[in-house]
Protein backbone atom coordinates (compact mmCIF):
# COMPACT_ATOMS: atom_id res chain seq x y z
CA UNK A 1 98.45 76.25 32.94
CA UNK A 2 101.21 78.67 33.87
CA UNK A 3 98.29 81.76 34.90
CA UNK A 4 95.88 79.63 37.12
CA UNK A 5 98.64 78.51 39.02
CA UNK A 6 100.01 81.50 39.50
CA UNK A 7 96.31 82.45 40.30
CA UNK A 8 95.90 79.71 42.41
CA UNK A 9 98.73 79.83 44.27
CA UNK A 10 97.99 83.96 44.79
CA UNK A 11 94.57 82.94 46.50
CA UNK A 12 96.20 80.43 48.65
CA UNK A 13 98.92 82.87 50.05
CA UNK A 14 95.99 85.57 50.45
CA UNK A 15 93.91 82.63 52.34
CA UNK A 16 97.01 81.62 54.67
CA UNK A 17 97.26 85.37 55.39
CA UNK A 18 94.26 85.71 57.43
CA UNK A 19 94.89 86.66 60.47
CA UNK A 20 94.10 83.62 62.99
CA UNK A 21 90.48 84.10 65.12
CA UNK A 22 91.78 86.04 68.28
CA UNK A 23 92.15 84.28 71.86
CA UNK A 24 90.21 86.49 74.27
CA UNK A 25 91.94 88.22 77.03
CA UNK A 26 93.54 86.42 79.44
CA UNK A 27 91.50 86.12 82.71
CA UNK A 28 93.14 86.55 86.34
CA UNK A 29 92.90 83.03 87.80
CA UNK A 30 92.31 84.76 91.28
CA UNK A 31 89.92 87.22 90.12
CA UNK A 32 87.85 84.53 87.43
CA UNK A 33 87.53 82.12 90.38
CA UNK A 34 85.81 85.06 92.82
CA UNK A 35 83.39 86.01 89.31
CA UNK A 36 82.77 82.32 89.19
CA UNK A 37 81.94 81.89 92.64
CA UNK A 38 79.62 85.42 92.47
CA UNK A 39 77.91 83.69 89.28
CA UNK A 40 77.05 80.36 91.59
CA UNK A 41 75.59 81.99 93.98
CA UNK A 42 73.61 84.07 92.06
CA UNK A 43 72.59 80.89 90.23
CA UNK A 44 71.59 79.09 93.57
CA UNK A 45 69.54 82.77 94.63
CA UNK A 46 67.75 82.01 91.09
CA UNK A 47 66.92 78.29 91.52
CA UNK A 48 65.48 79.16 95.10
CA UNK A 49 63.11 81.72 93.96
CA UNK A 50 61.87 79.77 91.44
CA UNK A 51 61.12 76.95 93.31
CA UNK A 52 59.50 78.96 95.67
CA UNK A 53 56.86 80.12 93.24
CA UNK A 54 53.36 78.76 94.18
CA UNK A 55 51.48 79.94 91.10
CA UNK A 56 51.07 81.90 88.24
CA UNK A 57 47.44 83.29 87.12
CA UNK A 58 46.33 85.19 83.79
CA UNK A 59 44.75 88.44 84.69
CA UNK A 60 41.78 89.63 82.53
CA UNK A 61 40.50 93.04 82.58
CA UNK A 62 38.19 94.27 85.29
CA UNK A 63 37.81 92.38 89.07
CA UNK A 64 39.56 89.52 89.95
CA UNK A 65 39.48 88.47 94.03
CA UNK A 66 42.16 86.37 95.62
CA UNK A 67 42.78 84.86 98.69
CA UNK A 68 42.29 81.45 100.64
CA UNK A 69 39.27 80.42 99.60
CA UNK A 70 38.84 77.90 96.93
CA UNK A 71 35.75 79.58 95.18
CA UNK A 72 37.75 82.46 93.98
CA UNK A 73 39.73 83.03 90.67
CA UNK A 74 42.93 83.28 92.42
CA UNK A 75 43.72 80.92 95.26
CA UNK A 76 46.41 81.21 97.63
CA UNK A 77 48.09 78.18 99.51
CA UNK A 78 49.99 79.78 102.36
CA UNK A 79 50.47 80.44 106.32
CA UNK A 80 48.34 83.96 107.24
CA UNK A 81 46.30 83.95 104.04
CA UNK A 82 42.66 85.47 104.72
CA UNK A 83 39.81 83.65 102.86
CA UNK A 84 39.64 87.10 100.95
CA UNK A 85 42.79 89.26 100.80
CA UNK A 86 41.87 91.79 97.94
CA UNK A 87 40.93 92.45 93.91
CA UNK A 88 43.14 93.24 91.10
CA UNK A 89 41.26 95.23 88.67
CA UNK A 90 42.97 95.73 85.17
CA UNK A 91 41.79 98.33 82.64
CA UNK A 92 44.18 98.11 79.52
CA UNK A 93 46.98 97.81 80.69
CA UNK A 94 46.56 99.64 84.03
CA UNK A 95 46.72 96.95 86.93
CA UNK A 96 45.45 98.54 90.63
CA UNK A 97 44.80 96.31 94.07
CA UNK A 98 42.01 97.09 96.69
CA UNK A 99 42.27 95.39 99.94
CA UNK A 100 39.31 94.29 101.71
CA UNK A 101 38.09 95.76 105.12
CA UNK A 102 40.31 94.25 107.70
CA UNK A 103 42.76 92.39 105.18
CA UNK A 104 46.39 92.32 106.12
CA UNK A 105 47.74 92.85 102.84
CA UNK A 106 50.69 95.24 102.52
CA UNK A 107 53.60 95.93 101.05
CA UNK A 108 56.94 93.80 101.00
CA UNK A 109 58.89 96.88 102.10
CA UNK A 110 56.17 97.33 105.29
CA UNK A 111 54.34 100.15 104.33
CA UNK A 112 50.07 99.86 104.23
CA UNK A 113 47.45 99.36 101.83
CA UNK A 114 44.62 101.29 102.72
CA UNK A 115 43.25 102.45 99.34
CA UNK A 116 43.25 101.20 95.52
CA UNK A 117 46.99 101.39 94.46
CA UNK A 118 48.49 100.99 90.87
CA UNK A 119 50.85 98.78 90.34
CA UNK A 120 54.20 98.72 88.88
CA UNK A 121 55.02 95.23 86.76
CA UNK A 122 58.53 92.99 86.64
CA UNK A 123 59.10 95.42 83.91
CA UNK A 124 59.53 98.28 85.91
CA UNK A 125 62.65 99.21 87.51
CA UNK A 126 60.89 99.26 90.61
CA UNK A 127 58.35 96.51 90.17
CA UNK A 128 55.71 96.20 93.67
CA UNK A 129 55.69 93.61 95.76
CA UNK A 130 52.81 92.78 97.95
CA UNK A 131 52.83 90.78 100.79
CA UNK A 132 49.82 88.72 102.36
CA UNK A 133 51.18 86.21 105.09
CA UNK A 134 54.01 84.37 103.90
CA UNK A 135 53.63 85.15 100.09
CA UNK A 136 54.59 87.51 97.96
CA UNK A 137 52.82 88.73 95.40
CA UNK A 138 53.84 90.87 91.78
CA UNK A 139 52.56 91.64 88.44
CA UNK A 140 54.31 90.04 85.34
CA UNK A 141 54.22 90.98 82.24
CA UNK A 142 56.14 90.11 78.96
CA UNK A 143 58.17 92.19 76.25
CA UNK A 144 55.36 92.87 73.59
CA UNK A 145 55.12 95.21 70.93
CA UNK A 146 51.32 94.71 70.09
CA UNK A 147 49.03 92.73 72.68
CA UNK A 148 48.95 93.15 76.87
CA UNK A 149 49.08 89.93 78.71
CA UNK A 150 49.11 90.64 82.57
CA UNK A 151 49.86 87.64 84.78
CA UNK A 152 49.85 87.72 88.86
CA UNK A 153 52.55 85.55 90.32
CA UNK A 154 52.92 84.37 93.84
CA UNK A 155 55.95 82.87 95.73
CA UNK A 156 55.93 81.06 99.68
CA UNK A 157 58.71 83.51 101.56
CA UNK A 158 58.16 79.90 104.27
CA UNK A 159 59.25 77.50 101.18
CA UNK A 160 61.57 74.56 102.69
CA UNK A 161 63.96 75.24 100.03
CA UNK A 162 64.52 78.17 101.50
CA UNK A 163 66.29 76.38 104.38
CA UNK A 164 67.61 74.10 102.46
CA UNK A 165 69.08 76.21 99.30
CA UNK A 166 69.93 73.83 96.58
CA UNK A 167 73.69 73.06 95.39
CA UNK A 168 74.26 74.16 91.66
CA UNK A 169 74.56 71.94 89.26
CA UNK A 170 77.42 72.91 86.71
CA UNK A 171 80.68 71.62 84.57
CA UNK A 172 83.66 72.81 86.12
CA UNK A 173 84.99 75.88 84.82
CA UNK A 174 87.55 75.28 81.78
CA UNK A 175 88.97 78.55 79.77
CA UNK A 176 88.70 76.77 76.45
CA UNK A 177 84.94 77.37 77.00
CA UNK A 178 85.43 81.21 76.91
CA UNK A 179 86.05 82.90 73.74
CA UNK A 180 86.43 85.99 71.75
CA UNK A 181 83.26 87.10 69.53
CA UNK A 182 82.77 89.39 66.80
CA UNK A 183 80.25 91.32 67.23
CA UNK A 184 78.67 91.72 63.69
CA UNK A 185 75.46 94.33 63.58
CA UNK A 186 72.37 94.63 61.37
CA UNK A 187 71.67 97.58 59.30
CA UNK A 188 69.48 98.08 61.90
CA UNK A 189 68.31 96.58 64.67
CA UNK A 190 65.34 93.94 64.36
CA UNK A 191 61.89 92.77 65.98
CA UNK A 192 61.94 89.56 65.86
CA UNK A 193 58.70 87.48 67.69
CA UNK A 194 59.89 84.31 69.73
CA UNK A 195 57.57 81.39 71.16
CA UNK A 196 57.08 81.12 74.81
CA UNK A 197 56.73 78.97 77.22
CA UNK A 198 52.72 79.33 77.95
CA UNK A 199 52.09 79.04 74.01
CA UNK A 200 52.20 82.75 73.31
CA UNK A 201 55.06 84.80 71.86
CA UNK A 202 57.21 87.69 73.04
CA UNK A 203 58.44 90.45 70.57
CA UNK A 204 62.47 90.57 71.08
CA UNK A 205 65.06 93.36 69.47
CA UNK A 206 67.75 91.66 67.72
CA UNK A 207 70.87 93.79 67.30
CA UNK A 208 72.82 91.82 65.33
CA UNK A 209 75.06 88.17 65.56
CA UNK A 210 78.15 86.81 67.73
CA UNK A 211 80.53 84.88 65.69
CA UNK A 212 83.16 83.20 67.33
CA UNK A 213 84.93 80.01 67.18
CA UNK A 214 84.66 76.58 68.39
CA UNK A 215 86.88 73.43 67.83
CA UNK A 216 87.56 75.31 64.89
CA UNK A 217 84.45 75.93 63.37
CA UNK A 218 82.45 79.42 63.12
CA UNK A 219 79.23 79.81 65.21
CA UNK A 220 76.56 82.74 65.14
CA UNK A 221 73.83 83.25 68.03
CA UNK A 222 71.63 86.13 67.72
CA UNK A 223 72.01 89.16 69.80
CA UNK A 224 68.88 90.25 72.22
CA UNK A 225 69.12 94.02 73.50
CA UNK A 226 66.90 95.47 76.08
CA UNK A 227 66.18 98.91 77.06
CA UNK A 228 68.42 100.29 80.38
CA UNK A 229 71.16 97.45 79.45
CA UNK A 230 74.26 97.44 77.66
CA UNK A 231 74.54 93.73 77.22
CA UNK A 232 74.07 91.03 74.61
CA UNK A 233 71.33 88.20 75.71
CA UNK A 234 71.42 85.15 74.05
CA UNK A 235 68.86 81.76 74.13
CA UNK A 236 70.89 78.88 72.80
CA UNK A 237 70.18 75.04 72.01
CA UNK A 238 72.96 72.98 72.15
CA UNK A 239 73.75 68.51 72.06
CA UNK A 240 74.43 68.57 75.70
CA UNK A 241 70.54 69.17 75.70
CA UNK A 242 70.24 65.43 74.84
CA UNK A 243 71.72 64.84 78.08
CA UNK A 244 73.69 66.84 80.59
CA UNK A 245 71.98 69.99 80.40
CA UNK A 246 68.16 70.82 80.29
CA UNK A 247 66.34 69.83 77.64
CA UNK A 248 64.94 73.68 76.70
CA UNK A 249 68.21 75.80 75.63
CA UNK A 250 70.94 77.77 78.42
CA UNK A 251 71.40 82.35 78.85
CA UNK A 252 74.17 83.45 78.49
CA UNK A 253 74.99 87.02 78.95
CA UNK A 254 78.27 89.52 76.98
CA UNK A 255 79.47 92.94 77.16
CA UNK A 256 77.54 94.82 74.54
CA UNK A 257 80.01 96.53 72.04
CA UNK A 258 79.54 98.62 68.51
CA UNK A 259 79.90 97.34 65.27
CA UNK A 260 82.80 94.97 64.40
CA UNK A 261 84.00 95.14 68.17
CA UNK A 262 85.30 92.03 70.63
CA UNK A 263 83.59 90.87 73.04
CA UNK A 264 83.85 87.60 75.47
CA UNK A 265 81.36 84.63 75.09
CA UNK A 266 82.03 82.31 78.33
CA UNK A 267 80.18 79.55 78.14
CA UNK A 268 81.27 78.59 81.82
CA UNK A 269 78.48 80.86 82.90
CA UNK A 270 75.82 79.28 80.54
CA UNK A 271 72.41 79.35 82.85
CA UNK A 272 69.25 77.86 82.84
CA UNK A 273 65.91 79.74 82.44
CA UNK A 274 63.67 79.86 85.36
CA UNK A 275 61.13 77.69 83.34
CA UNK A 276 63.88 74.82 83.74
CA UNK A 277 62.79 74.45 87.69
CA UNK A 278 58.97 75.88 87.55
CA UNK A 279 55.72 76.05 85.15
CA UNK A 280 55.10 79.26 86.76
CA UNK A 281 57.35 81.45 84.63
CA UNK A 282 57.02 82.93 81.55
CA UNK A 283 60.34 82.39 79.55
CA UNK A 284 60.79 83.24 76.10
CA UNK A 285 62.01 80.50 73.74
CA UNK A 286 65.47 80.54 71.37
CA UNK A 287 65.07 81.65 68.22
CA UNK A 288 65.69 78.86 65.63
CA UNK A 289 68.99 79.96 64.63
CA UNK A 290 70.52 79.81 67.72
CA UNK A 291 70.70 75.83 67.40
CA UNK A 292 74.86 75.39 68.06
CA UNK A 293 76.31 72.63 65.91
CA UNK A 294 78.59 71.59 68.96
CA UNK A 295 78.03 70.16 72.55
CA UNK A 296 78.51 72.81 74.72
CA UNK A 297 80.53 70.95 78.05
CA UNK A 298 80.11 74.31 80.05
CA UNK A 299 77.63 76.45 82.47
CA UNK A 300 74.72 74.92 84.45
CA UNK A 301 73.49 71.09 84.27
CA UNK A 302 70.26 69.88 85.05
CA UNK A 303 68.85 70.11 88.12
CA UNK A 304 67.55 66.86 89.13
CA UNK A 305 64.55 67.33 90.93
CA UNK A 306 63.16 70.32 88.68
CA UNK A 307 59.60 70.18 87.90
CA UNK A 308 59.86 73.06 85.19
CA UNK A 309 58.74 72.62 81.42
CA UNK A 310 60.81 70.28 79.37
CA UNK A 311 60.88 70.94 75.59
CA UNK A 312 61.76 68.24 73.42
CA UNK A 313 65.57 68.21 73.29
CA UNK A 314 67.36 69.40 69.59
């Protein structure tokens, strides 16, 4: 009786030893509220172009026309659209544009388009925009490590909302929301396949999980790298989906760091996907882990008169 509570009473000092989870590092209220401010109106920039998108078309290889008129593969609704602007023609994953005789499609940045020109996708650092009246046009593409699907996406530069920019909807910022994660790595880091939003799948890297705390209770999300970034990206699904926020899952960006290191989840600047306010997006889906066992009362609400996709809520 004497040795296991001695033992016992040895495991519970070693257990009340553990050092408590850490608080992250205090924030300057001046300096938070300007980052908060920056993060709204790069929120409200977000929401505006994806309302203005007009469309979103699969591009197969060889020819495929667009313009005005409603007999071709690609239709375009906007002010200074010819009945025939141009073809894309995709080999593999090579996308090039010819403009037709006399069409007044050119670059965003002003220069011409006389002759076939290659194109540079979203995925580029320097993706191409072309311009035909008041739309823009661009290639899209998604992170894939076997497969090529090649969209063309179109926004109206004329778009009311453009005027009008819409007022982000959000909790107000609270510090409890922001806190410290542990950064814990894989062995390696993984390729891990996600649904998407237009029934396909996207092939993600995984570096590892962020645990941190909440109301006292350990949470994990899975880590997303991406080439060129130093960053964590992480999908989540939370219970505010039920109601407050939209129904698909938030983003939330972190300051990448090694193995074992700190880093700052703030859940103030959860954000919604551009599929929350448009079908003509491509968004990857959470993976299933990243469910969160907790409301999150933080980041970006629903935004009432989106006309995005709306997954069943958790």
């Amino acid at each position: 009786m004497k040795l296991a509570f001695a033992v016992f009473f040895s495991a519970l000092l070693i257990g009340c030893s553990q050092p408590p989870w850490p608080n992250p590092p205090a924030a300057d209220p001046t300096q938070y509220q300007a980052e908060y401010d920056a993060w709204r109106q790069d929120r409200q920039n977000a929401i505006t172009h994806a309302v203005q998108l007009i469309g979103l078309w699969p591009l197969p290889e060889g020819d495929t026309p667009f313009g005005a008129d409603a007999a071709l593969p690609i239709v375009l609704k906007g002010q200074g659209v010819p009945a025939k602007a141009g073809i894309f023609r995709r080999t593999g994953t090579k996308v090039m544009v010819a403009p037709v005789p006399g069409s007044p499609l050119a670059l965003e940045n002003g220069g011409t388009i006389t002759a076939p020109l290659e194109l540079k996708s979203v995925m580029d650092p320097s993706p191409t925009v072309l311009a035909v009246g008041s739309l823009r046009l661009q290639i899209e593409q998604v992170f894939e490590k076997f497969g090529a699907r090649r969209w063309v996406t179109a926004w109206d530069e004329d778009h009311p909302i453009v005027k009008s920019p819409p007022v982000v909807e959000a909790y107000p910022p609270d510090q409890r929301w922001r806190v410290a994660a542990r950064f814990d790595a894989f062995a390696t880091p993984r390729s891990i396949r996600v649904s998407d939003v237009l029934g396909g799948f996207m092939d993600l890297t995984a570096a590892g999980e962020l645990v941190f705390h909440l109301n006292g209770q350990e949470q994990r999300l899975t880590a997303i790298t991406f080439d060129g970034s130093d960053d964590f990206f992480v999908m989540f699904k939370d219970d505010t989906n039920r109601s407050t926020t939209y129904a698909g899952y938030r983003t939330l960006f972190a300051r990448g760091v090694e193995h074992k290191g700190w880093t700052v989840l703030d859940f103030n600047l959860a954000a919604n996907p551009p599929c929350a306010y448009s079908t003509f997006t491509t968004c990857p889906l959470p993976p299933p882990e990243n469910q969160l066992a907790v409301a999150i009362e933080a980041g970006e609400k629903r935004y009432p008169s989106a006309q995005g996709f709306a997954p069943a809520g958790p």
